[in-house]
PDB file of N, CA and C in Angstrom:
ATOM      1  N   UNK A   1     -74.247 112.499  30.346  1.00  0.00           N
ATOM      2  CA  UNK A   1     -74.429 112.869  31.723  1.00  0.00           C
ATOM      3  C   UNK A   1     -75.907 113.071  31.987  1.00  0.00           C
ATOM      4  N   UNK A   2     -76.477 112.569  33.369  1.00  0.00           N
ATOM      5  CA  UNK A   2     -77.357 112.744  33.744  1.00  0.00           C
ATOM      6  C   UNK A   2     -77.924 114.087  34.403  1.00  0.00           C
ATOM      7  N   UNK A   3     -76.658 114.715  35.305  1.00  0.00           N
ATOM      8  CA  UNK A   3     -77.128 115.576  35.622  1.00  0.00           C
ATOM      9  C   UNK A   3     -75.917 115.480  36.804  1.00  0.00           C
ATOM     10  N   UNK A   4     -75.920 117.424  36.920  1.00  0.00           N
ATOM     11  CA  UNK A   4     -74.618 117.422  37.741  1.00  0.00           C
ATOM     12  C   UNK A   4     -75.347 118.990  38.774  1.00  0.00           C
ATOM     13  N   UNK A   5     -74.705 117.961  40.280  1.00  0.00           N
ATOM     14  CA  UNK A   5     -75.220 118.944  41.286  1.00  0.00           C
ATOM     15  C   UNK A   5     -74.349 119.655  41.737  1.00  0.00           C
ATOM     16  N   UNK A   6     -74.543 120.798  42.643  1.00  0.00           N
ATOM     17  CA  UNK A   6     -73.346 121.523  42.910  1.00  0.00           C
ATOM     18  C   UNK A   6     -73.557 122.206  44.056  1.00  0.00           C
ATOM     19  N   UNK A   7     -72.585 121.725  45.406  1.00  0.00           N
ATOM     20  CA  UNK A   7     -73.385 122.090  46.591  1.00  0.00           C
ATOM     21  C   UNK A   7     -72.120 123.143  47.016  1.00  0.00           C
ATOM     22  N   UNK A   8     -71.771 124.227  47.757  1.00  0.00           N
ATOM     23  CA  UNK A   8     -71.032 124.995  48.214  1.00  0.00           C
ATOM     24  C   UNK A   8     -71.124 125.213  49.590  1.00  0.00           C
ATOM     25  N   UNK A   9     -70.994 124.597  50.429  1.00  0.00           N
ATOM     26  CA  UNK A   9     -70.755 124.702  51.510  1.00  0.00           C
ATOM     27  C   UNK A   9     -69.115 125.311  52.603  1.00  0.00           C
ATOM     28  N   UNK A  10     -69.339 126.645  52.550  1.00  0.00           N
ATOM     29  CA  UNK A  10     -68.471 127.500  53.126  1.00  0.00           C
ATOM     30  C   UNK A  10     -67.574 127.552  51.592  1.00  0.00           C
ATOM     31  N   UNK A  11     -65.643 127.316  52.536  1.00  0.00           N
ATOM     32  CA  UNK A  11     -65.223 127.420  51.390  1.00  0.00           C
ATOM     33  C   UNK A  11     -64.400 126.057  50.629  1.00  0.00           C
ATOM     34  N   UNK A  12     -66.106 125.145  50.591  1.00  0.00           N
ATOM     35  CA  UNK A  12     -65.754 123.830  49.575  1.00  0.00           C
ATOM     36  C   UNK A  12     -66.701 123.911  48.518  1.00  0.00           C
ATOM     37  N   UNK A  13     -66.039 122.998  47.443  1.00  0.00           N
ATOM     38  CA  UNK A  13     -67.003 123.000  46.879  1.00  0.00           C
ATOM     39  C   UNK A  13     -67.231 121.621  45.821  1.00  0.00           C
ATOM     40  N   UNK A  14     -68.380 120.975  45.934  1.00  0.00           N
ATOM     41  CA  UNK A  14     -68.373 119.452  45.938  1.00  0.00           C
ATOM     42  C   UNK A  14     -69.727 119.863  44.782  1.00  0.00           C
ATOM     43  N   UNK A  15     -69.131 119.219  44.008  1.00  0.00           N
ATOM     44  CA  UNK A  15     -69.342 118.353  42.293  1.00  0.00           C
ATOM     45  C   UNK A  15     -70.084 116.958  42.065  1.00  0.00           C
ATOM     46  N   UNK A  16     -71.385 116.984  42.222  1.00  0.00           N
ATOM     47  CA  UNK A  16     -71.606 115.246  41.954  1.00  0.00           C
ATOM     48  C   UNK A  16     -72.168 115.294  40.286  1.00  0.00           C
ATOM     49  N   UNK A  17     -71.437 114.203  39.583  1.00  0.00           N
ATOM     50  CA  UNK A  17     -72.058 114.099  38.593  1.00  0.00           C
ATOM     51  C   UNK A  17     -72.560 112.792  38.325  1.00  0.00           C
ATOM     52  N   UNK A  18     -73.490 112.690  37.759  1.00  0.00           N
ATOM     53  CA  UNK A  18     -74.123 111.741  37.625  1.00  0.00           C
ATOM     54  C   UNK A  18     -74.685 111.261  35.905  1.00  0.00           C
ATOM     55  N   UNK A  19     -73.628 110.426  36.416  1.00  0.00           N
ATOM     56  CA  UNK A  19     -73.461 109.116  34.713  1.00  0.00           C
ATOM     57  C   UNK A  19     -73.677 107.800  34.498  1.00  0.00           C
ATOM     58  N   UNK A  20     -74.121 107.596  32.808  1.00  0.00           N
ATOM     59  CA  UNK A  20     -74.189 106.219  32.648  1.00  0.00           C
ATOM     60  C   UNK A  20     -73.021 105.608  32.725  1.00  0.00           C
ATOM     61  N   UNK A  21     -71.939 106.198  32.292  1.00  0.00           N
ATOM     62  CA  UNK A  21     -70.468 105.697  32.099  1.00  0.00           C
ATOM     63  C   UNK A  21     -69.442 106.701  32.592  1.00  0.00           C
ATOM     64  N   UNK A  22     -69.780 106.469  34.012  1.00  0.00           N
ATOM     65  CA  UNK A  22     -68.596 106.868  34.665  1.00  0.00           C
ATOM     66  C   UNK A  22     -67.386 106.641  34.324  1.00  0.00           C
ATOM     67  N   UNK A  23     -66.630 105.707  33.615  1.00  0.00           N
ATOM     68  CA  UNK A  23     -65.554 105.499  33.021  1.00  0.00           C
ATOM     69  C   UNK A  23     -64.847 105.992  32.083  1.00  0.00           C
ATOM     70  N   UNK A  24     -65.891 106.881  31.379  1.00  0.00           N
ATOM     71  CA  UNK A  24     -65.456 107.816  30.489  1.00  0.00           C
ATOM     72  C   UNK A  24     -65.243 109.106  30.745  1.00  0.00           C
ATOM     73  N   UNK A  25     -65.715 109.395  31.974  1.00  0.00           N
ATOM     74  CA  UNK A  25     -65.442 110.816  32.760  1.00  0.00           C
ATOM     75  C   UNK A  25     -64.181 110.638  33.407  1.00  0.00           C
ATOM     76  N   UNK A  26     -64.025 109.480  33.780  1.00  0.00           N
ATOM     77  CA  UNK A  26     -62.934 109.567  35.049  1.00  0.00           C
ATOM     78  C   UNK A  26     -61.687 109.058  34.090  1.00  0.00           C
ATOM     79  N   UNK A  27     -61.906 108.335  33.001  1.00  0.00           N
ATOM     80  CA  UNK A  27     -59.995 108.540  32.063  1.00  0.00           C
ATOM     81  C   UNK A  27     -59.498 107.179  32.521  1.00  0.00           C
ATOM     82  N   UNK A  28     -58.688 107.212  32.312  1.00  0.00           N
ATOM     83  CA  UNK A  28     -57.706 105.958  32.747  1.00  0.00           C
ATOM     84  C   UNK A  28     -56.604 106.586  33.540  1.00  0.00           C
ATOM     85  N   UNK A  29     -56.618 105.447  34.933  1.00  0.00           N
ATOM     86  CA  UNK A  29     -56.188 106.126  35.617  1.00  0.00           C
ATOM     87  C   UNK A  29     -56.191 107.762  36.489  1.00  0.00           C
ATOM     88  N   UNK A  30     -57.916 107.576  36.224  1.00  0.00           N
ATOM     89  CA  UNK A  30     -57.888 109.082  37.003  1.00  0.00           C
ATOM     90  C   UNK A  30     -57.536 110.369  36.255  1.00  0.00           C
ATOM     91  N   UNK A  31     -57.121 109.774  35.159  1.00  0.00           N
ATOM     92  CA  UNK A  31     -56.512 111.260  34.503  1.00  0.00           C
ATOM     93  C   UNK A  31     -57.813 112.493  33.505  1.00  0.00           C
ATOM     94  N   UNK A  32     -58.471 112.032  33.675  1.00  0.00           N
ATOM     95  CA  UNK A  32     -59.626 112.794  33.332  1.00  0.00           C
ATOM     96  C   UNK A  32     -60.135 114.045  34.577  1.00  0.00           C
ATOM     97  N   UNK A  33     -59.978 113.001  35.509  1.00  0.00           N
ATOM     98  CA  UNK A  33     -61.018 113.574  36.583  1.00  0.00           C
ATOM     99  C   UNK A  33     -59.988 114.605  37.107  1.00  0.00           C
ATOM    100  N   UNK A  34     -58.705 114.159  37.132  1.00  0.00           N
ATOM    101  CA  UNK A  34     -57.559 115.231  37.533  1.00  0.00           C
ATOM    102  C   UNK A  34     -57.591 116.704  36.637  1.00  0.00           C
ATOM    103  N   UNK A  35     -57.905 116.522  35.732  1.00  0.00           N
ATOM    104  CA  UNK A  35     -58.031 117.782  34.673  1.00  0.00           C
ATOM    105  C   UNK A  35     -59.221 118.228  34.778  1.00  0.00           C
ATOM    106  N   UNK A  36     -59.985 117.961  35.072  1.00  0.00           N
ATOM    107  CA  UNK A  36     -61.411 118.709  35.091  1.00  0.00           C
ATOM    108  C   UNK A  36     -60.770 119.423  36.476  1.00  0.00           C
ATOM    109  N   UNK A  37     -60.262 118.600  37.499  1.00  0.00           N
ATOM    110  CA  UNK A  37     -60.270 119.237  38.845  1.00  0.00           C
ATOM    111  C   UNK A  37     -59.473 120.421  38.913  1.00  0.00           C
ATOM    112  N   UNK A  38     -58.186 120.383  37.885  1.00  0.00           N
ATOM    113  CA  UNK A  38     -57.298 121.319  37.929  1.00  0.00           C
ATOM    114  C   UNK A  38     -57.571 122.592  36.778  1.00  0.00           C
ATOM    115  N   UNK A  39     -58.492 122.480  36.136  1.00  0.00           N
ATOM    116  CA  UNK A  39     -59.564 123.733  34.979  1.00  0.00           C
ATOM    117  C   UNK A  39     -60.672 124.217  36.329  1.00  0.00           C
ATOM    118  N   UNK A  40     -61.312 123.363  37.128  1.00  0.00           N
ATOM    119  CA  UNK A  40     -61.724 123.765  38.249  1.00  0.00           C
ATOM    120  C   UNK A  40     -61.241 124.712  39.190  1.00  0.00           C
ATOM    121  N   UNK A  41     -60.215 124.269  39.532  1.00  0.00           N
ATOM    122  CA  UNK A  41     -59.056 125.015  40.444  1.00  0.00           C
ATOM    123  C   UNK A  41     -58.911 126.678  40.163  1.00  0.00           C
ATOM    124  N   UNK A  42     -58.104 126.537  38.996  1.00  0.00           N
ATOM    125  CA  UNK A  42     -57.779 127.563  38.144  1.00  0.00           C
ATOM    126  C   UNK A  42     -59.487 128.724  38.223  1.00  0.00           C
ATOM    127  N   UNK A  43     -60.435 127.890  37.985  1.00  0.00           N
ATOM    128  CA  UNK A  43     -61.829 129.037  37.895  1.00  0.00           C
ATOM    129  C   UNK A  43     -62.241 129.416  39.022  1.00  0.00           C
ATOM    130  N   UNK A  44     -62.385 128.646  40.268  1.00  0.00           N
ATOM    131  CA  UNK A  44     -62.283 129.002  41.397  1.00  0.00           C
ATOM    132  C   UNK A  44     -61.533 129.831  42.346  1.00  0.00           C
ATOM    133  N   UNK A  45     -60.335 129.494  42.182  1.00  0.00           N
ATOM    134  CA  UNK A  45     -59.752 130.430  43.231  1.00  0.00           C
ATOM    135  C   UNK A  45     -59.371 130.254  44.621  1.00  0.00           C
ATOM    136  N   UNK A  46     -59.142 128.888  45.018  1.00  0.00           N
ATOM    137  CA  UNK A  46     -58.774 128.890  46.432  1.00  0.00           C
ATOM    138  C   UNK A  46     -59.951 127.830  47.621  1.00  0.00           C
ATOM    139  N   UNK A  47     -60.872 127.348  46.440  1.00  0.00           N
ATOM    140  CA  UNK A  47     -61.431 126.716  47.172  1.00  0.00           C
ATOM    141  C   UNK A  47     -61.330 124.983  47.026  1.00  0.00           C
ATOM    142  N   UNK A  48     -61.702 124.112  47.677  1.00  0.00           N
ATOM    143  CA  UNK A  48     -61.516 123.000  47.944  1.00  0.00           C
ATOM    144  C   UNK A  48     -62.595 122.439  47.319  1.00  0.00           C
ATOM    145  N   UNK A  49     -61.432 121.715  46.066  1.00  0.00           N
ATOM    146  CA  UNK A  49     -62.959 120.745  45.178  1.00  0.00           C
ATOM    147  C   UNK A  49     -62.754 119.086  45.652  1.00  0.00           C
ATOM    148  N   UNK A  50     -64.146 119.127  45.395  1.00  0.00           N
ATOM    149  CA  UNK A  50     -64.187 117.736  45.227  1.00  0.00           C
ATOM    150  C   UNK A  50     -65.551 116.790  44.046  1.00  0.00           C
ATOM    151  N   UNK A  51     -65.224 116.113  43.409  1.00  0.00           N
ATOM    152  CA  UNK A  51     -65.712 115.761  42.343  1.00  0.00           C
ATOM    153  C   UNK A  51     -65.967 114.856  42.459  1.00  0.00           C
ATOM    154  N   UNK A  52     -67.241 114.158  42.795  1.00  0.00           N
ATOM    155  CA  UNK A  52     -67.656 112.591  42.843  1.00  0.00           C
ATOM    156  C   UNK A  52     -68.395 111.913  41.635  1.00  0.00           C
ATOM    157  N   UNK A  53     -68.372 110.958  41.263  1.00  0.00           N
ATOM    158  CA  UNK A  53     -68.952 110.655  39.909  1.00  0.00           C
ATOM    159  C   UNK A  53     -70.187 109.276  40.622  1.00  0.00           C
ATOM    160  N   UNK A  54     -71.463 109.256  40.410  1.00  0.00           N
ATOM    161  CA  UNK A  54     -72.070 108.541  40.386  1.00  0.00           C
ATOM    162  C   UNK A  54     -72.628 108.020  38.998  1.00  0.00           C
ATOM    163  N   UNK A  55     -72.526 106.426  39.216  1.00  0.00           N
ATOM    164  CA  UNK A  55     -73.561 105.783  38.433  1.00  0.00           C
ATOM    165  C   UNK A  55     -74.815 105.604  38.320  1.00  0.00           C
ATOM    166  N   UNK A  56     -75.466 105.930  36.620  1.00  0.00           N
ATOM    167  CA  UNK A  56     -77.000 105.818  36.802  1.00  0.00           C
ATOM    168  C   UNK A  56     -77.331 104.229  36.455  1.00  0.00           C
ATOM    169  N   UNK A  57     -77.135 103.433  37.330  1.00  0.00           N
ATOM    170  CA  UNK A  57     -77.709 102.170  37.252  1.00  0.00           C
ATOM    171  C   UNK A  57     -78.977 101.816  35.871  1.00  0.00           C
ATOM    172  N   UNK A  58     -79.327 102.422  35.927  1.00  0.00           N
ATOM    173  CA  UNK A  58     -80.777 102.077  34.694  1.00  0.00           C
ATOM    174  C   UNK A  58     -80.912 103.190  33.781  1.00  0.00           C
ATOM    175  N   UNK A  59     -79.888 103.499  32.897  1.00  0.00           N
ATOM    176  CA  UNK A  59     -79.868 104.517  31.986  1.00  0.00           C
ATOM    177  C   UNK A  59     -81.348 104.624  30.853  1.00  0.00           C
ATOM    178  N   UNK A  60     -81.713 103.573  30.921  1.00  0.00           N
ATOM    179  CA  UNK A  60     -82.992 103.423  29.934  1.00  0.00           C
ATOM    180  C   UNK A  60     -84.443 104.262  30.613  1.00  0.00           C
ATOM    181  N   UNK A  61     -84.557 104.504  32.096  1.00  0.00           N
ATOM    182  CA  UNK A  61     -85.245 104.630  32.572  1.00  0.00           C
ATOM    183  C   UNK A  61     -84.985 106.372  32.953  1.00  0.00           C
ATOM    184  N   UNK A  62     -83.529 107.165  32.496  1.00  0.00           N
ATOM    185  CA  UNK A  62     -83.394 108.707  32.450  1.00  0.00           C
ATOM    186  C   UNK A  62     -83.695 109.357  31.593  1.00  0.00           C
ATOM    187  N   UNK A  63     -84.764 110.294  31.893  1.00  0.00           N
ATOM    188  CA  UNK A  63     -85.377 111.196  30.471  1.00  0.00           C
ATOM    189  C   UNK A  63     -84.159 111.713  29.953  1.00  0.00           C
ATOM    190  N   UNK A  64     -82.994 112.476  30.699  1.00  0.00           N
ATOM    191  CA  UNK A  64     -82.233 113.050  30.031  1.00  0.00           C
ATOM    192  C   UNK A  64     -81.394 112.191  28.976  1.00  0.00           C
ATOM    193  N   UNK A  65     -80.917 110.669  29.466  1.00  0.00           N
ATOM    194  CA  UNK A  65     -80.142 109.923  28.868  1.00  0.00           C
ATOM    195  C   UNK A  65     -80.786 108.972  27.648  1.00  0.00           C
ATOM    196  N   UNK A  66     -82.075 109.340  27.862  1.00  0.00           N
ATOM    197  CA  UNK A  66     -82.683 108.921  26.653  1.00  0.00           C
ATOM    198  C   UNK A  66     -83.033 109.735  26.085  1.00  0.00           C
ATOM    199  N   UNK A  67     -83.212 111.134  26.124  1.00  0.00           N
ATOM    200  CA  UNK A  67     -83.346 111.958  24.813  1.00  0.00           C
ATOM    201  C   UNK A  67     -82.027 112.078  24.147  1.00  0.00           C
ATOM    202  N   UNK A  68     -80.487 112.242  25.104  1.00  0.00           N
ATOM    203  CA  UNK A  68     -79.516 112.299  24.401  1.00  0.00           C
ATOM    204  C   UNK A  68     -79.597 111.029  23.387  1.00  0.00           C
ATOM    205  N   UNK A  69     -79.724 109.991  23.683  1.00  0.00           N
ATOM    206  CA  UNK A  69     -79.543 108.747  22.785  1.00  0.00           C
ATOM    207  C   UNK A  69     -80.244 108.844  21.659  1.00  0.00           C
ATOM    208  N   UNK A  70     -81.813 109.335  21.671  1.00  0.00           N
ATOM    209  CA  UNK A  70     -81.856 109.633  20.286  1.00  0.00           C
ATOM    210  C   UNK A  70     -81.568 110.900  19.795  1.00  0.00           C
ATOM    211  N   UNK A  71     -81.272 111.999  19.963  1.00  0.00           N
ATOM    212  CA  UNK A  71     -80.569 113.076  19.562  1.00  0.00           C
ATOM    213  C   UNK A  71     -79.572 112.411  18.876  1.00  0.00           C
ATOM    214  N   UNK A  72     -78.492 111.204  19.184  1.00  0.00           N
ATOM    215  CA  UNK A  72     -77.311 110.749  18.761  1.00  0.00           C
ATOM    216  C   UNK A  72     -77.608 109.485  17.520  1.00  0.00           C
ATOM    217  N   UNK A  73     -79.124 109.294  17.365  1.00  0.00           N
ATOM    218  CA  UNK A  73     -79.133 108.287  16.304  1.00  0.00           C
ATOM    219  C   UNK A  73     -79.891 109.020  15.752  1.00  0.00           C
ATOM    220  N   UNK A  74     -79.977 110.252  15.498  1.00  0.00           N
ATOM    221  CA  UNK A  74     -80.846 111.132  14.586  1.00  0.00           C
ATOM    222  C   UNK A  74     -79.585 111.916  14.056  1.00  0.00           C
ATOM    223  N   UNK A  75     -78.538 111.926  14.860  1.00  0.00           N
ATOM    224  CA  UNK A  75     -77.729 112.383  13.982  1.00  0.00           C
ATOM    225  C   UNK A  75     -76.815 111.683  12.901  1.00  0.00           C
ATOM    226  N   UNK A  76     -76.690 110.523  13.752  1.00  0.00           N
ATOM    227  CA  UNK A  76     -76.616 109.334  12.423  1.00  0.00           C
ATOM    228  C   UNK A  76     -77.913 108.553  11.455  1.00  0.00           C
ATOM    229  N   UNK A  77     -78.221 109.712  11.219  1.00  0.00           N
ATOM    230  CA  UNK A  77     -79.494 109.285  10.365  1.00  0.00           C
ATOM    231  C   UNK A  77     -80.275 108.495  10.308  1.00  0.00           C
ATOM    232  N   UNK A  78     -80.872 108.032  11.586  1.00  0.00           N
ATOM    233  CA  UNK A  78     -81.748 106.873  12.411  1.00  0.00           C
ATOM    234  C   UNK A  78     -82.789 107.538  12.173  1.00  0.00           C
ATOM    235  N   UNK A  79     -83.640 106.530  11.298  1.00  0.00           N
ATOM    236  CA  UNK A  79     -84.854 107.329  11.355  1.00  0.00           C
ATOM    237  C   UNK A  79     -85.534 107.560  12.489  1.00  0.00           C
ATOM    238  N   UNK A  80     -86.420 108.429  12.850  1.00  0.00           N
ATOM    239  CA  UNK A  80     -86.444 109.263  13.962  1.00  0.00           C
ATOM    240  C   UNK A  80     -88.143 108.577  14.712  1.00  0.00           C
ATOM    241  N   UNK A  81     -88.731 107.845  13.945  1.00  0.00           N
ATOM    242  CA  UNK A  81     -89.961 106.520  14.354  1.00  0.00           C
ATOM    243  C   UNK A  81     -89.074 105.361  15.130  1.00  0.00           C
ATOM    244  N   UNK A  82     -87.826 105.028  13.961  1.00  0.00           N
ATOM    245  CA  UNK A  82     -87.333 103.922  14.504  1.00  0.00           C
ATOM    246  C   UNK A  82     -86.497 103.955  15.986  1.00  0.00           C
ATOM    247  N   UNK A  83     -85.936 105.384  16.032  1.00  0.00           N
ATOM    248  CA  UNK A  83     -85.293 105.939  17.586  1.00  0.00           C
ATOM    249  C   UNK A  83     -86.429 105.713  18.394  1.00  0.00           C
ATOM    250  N   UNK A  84     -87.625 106.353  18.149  1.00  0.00           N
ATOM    251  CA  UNK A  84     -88.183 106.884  19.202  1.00  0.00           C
ATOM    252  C   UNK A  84     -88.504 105.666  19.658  1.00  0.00           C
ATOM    253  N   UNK A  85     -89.037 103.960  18.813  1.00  0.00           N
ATOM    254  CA  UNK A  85     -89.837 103.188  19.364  1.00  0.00           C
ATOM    255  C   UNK A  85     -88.487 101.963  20.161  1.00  0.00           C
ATOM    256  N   UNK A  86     -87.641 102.778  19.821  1.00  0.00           N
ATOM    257  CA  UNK A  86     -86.685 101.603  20.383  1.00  0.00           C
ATOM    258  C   UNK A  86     -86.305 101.893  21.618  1.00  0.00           C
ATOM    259  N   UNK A  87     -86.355 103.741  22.010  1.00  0.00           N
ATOM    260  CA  UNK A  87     -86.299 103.571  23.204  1.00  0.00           C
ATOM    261  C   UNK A  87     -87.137 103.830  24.049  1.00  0.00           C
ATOM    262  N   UNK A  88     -88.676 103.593  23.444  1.00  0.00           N
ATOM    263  CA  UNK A  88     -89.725 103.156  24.398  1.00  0.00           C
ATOM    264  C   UNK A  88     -89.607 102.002  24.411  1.00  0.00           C
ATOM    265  N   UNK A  89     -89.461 101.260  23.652  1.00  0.00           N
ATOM    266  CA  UNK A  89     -89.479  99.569  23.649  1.00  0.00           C
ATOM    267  C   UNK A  89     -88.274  99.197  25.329  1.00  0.00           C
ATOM    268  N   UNK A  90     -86.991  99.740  25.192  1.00  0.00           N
ATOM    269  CA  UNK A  90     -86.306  99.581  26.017  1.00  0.00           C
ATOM    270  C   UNK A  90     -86.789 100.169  27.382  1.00  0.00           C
ATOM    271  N   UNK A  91     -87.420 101.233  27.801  1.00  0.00           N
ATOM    272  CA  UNK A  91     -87.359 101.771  29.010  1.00  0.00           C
ATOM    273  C   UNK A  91     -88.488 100.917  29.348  1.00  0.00           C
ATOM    274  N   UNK A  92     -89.680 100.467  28.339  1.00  0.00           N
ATOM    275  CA  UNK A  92     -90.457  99.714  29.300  1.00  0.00           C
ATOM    276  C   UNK A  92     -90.083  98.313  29.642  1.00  0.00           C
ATOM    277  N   UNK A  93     -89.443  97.945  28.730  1.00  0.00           N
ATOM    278  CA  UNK A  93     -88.740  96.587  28.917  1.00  0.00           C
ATOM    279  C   UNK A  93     -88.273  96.761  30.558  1.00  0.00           C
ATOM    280  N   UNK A  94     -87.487  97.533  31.047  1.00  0.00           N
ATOM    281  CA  UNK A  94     -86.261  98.003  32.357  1.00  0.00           C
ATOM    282  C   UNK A  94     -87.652  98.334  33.363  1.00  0.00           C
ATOM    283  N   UNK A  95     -88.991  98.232  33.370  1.00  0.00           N
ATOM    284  CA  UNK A  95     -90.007  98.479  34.699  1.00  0.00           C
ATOM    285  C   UNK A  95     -90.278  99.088  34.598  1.00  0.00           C
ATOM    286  N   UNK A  96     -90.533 100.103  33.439  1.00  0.00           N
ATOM    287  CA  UNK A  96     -90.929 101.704  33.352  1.00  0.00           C
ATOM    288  C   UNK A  96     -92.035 101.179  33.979  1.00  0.00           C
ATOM    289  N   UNK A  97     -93.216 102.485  34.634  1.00  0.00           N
ATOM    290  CA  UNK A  97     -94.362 102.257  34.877  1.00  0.00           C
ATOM    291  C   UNK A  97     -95.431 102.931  33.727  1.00  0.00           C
ATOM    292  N   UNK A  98     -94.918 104.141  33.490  1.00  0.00           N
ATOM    293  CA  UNK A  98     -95.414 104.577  32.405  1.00  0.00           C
ATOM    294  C   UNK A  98     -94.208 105.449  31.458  1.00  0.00           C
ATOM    295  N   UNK A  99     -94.678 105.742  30.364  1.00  0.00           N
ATOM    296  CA  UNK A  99     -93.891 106.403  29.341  1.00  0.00           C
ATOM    297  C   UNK A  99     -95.088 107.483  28.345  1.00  0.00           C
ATOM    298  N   UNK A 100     -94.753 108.680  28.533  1.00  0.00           N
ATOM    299  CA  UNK A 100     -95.235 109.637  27.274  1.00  0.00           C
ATOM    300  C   UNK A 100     -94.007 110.301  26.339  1.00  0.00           C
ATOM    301  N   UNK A 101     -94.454 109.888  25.014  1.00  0.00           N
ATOM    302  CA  UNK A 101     -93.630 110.504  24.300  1.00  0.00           C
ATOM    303  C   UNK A 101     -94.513 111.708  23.363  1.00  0.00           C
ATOM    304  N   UNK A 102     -93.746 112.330  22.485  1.00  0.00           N
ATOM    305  CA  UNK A 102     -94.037 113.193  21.695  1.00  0.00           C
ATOM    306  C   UNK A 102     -94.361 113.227  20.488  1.00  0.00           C
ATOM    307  N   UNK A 103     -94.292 112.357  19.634  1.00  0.00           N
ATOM    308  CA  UNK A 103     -93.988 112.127  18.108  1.00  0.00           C
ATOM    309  C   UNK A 103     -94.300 113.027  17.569  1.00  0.00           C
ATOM    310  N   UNK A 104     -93.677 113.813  16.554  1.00  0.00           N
ATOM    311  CA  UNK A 104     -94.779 114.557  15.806  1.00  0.00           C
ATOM    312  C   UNK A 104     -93.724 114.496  14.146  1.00  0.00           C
ATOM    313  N   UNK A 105     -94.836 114.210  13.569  1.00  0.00           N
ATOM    314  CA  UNK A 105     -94.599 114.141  12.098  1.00  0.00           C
ATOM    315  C   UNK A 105     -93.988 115.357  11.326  1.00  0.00           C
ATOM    316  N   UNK A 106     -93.316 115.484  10.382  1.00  0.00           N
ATOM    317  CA  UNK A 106     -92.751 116.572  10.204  1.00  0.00           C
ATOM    318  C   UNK A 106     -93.674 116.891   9.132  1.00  0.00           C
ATOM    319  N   UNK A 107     -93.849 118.491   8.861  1.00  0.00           N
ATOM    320  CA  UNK A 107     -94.492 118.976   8.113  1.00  0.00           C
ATOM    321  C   UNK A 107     -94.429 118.597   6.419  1.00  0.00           C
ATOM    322  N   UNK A 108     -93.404 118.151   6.048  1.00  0.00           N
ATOM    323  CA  UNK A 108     -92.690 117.675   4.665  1.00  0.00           C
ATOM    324  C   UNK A 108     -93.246 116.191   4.326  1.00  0.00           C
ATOM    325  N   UNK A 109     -93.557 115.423   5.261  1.00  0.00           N
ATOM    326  CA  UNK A 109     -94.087 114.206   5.401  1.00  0.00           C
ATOM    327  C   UNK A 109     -95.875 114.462   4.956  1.00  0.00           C
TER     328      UNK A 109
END
C-alpha cells in the first residue's frame, strides 16, 4: 500500500487506499473488501463506510512502494547493493527526474 486517506465528513466515513495491486485488497469477488468493511463497521459504530481502492499506476516511481520492495528482497536475502541499484535502475528507467538514495555500508563490512 501506498498510502491510505481518511476523510470524515459528518456521519460518513470514506477510506481511500491507494495501491499497486488493487486486486489483492479487493479478494475475489469483492470478498476482501467486504471484510475489511464489516471489521470497520463493528469499530465504528453506526457510521457509513465507504472504501475506495485506487491504483498507483507507476509503482516504481513511490518512495513508499519502493522502500517496501526492498525491505522484501532484504528479507529474502538480496543483497542489499543489489536491491538498492535495481530499484534505482527501475524508477529512473519509468521518468524519474531525479533519485537520492542512502547507501550506507555496514559497519562489519
Amino acid at each position: 500500500m501506498s498510502s491510505i486517506e481518511i476523510e470524515r465528513p459528518g456521519n460518513k466515513l470514506r477510506i481511500i487506499i491507494k495501491t499497486a495491486r488493487p486486486g489483492i485488497i479487493i479478494g475475489r469477488k469483492g470478498a476482501e473488501i467486504d471484510k475489511l468493511k464489516a471489521e470497520l463497521q463493528k469499530r465504528t459504530a453506526g457510521k457509513d463506510i465507504f472504501v475506495d481502492i485506487q491504483e498507483v499506476h507507476k509503482p516504481e516511481l513511490d518512495a513508499q512502494l519502493v522502500s517496501e520492495s526492498i525491505a522484501l528482497q532484504l528479507e529474502k536475502r538480496v543483497g542489499f547493493r543489489r536491491a538498492m541499484r535495481k530499484a534505482v535502475d527501475s524508477a529512473l528507467r519509468s521518468a524519474a527526474r531525479e533519485l537520492s538514495s542512502r547507501e550506507r555500508t555496514p559497519e562489519w563490512e
